[in-house]
Protein backbone atom coordinates (compact mmCIF):
# COMPACT_ATOMS: atom_id res chain seq x y z
CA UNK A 1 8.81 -16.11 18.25
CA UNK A 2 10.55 -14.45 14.98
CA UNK A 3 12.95 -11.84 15.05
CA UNK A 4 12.67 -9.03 12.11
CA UNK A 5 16.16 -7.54 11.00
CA UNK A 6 14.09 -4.84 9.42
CA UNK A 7 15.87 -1.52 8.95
CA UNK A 8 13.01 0.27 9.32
CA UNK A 9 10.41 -0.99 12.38
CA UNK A 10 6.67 -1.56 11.15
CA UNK A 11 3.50 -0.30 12.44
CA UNK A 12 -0.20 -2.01 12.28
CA UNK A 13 -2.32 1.05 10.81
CA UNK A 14 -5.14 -0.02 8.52
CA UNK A 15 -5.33 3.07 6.10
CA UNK A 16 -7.62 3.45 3.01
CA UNK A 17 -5.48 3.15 0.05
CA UNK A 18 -5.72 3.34 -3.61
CA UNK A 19 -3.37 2.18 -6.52
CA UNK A 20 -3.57 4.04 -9.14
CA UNK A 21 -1.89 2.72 -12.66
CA UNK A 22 0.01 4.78 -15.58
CA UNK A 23 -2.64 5.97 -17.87
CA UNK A 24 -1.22 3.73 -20.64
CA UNK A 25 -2.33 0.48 -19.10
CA UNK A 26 -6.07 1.76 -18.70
CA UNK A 27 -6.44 -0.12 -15.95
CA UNK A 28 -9.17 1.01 -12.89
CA UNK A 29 -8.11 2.64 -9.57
CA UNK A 30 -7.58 -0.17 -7.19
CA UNK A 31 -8.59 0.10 -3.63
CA UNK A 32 -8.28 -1.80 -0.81
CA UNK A 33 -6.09 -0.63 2.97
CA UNK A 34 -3.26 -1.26 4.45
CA UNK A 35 -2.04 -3.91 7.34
CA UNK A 36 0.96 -1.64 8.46
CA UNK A 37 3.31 0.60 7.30
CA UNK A 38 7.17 1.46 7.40
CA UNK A 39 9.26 4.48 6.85
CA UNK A 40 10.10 2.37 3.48
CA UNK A 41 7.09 0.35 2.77
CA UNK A 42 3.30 -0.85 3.65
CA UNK A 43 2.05 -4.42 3.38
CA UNK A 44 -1.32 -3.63 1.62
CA UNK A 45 -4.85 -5.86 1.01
CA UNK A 46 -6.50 -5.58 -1.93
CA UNK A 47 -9.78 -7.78 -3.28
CA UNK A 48 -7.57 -7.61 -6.42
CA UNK A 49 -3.71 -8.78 -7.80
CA UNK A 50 -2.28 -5.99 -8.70
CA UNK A 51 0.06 -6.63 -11.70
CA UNK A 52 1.61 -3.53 -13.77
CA UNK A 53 4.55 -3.39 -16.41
CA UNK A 54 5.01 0.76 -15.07
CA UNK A 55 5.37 1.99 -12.16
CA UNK A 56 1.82 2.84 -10.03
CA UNK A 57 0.89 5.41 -7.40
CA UNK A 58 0.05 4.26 -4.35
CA UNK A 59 -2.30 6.60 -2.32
CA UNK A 60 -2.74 6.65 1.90
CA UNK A 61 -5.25 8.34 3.34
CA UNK A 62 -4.46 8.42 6.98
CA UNK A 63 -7.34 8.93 9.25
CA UNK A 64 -7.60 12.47 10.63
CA UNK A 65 -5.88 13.44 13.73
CA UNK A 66 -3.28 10.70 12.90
């Protein structure tokens, strides 16, 4: 059994995301979902690496009623 020293605690919640890249890169929308999320952070699956020199945006969409 391993212990997480994790400031913030994480929760399974698989989410429909999207990663969306700085238009200077023209690179497509990326989607994929998450495995679970933090206050800080989400460990996401994508069919794709996602590799970017800029910053991205990363969008949740939570299902309703969550």
């Amino acid at each position: 059994m391993s212990i997480e020293n994790r400031e913030f605690s994480r929760h399974y919640a698989r989410w429909r995301i999207a990663i969306v890249f700085d238009e200077s890169e023209s690179k497509p929308t990326i989607h994929g979902h998450t495995h679970d999320v933090s206050l800080r952070g989400a460990s996401v699956y994508t069919e794709h690496n996602v590799v970017s020199n800029t910053p991205v945006t990363v969008l949740l969409s939570p299902p309703i009623g969550a």
